[in-house]
Protein backbone atom coordinates (compact mmCIF):
# COMPACT_ATOMS: atom_id res chain seq x y z
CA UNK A 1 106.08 -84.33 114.99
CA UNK A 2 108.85 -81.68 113.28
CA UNK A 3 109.76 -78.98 114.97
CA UNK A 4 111.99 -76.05 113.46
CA UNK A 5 113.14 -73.44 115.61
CA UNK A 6 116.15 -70.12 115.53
CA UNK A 7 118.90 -70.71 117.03
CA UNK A 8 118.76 -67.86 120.13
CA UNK A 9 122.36 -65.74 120.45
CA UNK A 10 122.74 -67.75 123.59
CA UNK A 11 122.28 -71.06 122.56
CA UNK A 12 124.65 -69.66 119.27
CA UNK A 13 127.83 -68.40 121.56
CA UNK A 14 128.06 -71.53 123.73
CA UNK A 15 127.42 -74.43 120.91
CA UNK A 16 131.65 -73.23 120.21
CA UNK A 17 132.53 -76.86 118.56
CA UNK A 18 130.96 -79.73 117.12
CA UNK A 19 130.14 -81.71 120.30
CA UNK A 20 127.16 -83.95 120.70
CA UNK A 21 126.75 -83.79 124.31
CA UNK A 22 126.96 -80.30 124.38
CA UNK A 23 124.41 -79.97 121.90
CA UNK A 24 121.81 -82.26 123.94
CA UNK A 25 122.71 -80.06 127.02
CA UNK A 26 121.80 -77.11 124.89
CA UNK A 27 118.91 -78.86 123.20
CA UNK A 28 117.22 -79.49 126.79
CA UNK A 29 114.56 -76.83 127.18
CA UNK A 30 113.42 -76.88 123.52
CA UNK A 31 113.07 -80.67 123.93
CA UNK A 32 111.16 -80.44 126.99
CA UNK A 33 108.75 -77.62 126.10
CA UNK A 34 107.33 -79.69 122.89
CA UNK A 35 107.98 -83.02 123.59
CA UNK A 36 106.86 -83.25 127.52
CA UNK A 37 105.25 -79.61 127.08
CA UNK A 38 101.68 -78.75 128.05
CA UNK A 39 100.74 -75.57 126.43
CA UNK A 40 104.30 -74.68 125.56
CA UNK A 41 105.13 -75.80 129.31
CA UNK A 42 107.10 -78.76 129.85
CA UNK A 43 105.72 -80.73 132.89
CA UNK A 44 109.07 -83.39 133.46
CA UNK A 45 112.80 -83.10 133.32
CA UNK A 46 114.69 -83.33 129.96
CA UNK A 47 117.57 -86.02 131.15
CA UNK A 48 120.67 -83.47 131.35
CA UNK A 49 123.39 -85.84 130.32
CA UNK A 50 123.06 -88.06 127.39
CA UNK A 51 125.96 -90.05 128.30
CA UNK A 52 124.31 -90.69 131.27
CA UNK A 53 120.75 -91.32 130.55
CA UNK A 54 120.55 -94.80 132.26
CA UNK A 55 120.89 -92.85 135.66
CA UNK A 56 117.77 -91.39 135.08
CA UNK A 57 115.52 -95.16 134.78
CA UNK A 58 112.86 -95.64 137.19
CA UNK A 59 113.65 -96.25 141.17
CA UNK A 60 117.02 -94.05 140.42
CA UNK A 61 117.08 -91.59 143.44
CA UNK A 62 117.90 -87.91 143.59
CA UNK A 63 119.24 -85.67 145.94
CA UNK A 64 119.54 -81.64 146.19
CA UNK A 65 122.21 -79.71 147.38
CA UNK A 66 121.98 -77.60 150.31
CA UNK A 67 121.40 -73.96 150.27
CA UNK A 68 122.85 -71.64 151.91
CA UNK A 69 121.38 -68.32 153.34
CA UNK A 70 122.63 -66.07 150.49
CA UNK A 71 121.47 -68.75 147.59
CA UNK A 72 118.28 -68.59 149.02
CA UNK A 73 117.90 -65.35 149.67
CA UNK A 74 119.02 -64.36 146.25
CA UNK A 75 116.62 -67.03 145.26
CA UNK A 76 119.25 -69.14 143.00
CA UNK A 77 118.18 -72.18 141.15
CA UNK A 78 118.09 -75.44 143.28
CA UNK A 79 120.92 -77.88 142.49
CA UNK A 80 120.22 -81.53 142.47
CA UNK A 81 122.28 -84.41 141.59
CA UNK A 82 121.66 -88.82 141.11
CA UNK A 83 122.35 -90.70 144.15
CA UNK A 84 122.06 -93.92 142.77
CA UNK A 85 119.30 -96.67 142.32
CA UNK A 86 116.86 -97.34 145.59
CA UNK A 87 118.20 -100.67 145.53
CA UNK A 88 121.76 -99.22 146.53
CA UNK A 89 120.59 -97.23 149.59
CA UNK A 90 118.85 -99.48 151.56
CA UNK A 91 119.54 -100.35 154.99
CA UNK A 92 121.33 -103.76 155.67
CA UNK A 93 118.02 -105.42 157.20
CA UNK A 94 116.05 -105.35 154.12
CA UNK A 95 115.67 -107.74 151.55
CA UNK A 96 116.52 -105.77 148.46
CA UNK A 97 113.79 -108.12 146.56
CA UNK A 98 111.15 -105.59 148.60
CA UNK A 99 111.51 -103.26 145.47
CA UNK A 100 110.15 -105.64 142.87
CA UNK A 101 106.64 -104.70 143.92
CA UNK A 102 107.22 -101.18 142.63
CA UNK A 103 109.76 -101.98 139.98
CA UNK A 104 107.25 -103.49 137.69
CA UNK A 105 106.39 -100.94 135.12
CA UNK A 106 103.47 -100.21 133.48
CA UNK A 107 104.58 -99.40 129.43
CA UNK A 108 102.22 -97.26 127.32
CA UNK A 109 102.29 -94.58 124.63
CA UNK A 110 99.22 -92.14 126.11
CA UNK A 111 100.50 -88.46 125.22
CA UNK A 112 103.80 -89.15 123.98
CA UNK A 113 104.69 -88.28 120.35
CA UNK A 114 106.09 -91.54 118.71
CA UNK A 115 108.07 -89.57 116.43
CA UNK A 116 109.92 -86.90 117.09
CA UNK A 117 112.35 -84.37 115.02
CA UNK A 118 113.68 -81.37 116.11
CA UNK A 119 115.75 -78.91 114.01
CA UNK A 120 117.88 -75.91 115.53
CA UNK A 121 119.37 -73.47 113.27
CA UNK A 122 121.11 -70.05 113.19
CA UNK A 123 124.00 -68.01 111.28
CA UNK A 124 126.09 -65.24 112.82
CA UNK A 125 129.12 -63.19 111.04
CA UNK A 126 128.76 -65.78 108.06
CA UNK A 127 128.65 -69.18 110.69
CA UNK A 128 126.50 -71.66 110.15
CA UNK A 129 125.12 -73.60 112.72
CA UNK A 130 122.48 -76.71 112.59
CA UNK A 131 121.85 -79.06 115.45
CA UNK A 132 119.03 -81.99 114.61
CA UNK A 133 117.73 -84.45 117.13
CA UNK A 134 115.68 -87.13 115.68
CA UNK A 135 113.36 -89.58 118.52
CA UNK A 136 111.62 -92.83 117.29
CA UNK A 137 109.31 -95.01 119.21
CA UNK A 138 108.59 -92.92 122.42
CA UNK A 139 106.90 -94.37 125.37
CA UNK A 140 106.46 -93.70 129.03
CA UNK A 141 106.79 -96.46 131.86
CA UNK A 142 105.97 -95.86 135.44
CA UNK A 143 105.88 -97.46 138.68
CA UNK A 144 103.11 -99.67 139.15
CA UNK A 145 102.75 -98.57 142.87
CA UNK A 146 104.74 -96.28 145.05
CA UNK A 147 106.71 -97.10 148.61
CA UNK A 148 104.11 -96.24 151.53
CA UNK A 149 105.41 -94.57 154.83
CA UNK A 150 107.65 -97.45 156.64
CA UNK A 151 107.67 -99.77 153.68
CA UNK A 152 111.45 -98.72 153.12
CA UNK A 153 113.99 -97.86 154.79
CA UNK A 154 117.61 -96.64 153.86
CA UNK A 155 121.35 -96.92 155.05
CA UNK A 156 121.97 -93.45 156.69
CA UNK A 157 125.71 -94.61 156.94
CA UNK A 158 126.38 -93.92 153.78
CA UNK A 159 128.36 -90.66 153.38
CA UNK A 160 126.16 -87.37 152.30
CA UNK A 161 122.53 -89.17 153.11
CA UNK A 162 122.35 -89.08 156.89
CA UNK A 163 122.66 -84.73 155.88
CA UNK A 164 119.22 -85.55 153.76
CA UNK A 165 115.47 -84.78 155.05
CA UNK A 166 113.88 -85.33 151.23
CA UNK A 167 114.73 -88.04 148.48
CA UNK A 168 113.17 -87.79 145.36
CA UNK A 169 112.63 -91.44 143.49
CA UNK A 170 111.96 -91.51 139.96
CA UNK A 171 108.51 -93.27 139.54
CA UNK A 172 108.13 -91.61 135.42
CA UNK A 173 110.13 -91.85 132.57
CA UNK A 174 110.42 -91.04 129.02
CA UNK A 175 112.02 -93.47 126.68
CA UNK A 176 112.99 -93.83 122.79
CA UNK A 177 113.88 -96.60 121.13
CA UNK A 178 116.45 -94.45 118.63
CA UNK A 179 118.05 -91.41 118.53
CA UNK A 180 119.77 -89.44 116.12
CA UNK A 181 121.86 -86.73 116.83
CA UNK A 182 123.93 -84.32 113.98
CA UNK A 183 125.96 -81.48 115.08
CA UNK A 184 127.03 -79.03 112.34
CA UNK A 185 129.22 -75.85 112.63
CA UNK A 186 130.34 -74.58 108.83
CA UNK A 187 131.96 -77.24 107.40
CA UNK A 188 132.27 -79.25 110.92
CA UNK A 189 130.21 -82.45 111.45
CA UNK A 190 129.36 -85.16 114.03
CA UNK A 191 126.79 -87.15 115.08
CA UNK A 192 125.74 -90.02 117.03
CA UNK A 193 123.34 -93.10 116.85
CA UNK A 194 121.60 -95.06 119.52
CA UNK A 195 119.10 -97.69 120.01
CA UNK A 196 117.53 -99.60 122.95
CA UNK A 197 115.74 -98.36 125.83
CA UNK A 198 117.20 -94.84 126.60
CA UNK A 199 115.06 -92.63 128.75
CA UNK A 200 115.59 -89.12 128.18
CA UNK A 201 112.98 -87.84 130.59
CA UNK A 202 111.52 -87.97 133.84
CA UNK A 203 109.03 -87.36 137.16
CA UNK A 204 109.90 -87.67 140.67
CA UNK A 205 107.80 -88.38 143.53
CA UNK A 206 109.26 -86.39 146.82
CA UNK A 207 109.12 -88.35 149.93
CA UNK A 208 110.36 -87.29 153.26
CA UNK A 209 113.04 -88.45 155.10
CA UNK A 210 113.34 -89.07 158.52
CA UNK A 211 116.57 -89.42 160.96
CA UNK A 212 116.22 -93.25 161.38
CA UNK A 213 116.27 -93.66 157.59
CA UNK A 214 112.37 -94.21 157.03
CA UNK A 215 111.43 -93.24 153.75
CA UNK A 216 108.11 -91.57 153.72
CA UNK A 217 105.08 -89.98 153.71
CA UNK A 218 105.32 -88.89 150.41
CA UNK A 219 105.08 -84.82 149.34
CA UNK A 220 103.94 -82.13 147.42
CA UNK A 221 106.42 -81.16 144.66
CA UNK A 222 105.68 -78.64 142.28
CA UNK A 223 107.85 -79.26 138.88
CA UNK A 224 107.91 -75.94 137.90
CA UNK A 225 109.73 -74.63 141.01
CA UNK A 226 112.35 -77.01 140.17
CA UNK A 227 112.36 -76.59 135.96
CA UNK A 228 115.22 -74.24 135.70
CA UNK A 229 117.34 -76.32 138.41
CA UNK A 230 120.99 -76.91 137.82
CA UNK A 231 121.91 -80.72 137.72
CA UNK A 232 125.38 -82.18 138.45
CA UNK A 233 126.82 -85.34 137.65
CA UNK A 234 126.84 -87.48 140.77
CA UNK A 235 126.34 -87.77 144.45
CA UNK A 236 129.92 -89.01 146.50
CA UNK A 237 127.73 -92.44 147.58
CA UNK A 238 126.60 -93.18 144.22
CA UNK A 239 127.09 -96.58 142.75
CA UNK A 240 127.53 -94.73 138.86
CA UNK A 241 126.71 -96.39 135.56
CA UNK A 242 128.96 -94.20 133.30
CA UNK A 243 127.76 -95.89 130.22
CA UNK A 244 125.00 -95.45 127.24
CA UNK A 245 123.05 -97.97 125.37
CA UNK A 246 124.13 -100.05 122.62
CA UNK A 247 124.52 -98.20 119.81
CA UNK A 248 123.58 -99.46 116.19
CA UNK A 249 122.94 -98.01 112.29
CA UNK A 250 120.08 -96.17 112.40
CA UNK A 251 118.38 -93.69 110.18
CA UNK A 252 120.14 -94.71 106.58
């Protein structure tokens, strides 16, 4: 699949230097309307941080932020952040091995372009800009069964969760095997080359959260209430992986 598409005067003012991360951030929407789109609608999250993606693998947990009365009543996006994998939340009494009946993915290919190649370009006052984003060998993997009501049950000691009444684990996600990214600005060039299992998308399932730490039932959650969320990089708790997959020569 090759997509070509104008660079928007937005998208134009903020790409100000040849930065690959940047670019991805940028990239986002355009990535998730064709690649996890449904008539033109993308139905999962794009992962926001590339040098972050392995946050965003299944059983990884996410939080949102509080709002307060005037972000609510001025209806501002919600603001969600990682708070680490399942495994790192749980309360003291349970055997962490209890997650291995729903870590066992299910790998397939159904409605997921295996190739992928999109192409951003635009020129303003004689600059040229070109971002291209190249995905090979997309699949999705899933949870082969979700957490029931009183199956798990997490450490409310640790800092920021006992303030939680919803955690949202990630039971979807995209991955590519490769990915090529090439920044250009004039005569200004970078890119960057990766291979291995690097999700860059995902679903949540919403579960409820109750004061004893009982994870469950789970919840209605409508993605496109959440699509235009803001996402930051951590929660305080979280155990982080700052780190992305191995990279290789790709693409000659």
């Amino acid at each position: 699949m090759n997509v070509f598409s104008h660079m928007d005067a937005k998208f134009f003012r903020k790409l100000d230097r040849c930065d690959i991360n940047l670019a991805w951030s940028l990239a986002r929407s355009h990535i998730g309307k064709h690649l996890f789109g449904n008539n033109g609608s993308p139905t999962a999250f794009t992962v926001p941080f590339l040098t972050e993606v392995t946050n965003y693998d299944l059983l990884n947990t996410v939080i949102r932020e509080k709002q307060n009365w005037f972000d609510k009543i001025f209806a501002f996006h919600p603001v969600f952040k990682v708070a680490g994998h399942l495994s790192h939340l749980l309360d003291n009494s349970l055997d962490k091995n209890i997650l291995l009946e729903f870590g066992d993915p299910i790998v397939g290919t159904r409605k997921f372009n295996r190739y992928f190649v999109l192409q951003i370009q635009g020129e303003r006052k004689h600059v040229k800009k070109h971002v291209e984003i190249r995905l090979e060998n997309c699949e999705i993997s899933e949870l082969r069964s979700h957490p029931k009501q009183g199956d798990i049950i997490l450490n409310m000691n640790i800092a920021d969760l006992s303030e939680q009444r919803h955690l949202y684990v990630i039971d979807r996600v995209f991955t590519v095997g490769r990915i090529y990214i090439k920044v250009v600005i004039d005569n200004e060039e970078c890119d960057l080359r990766l291979s291995g299992r690097i999700p860059i998308g995902f679903m949540y399932q919403k579960y409820s959260l109750g004061r004893q730490g009982v994870l469950g039932p789970r919840e209605m959650s409508s993605f496109k209430h959440h699509k235009n969320a803001k996402w930051i990089r951590k929660a305080a708790f979280c155990e982080w992986k700052d780190s992305t997959p191995g990279t290789s020569d790709i693409f000659k």
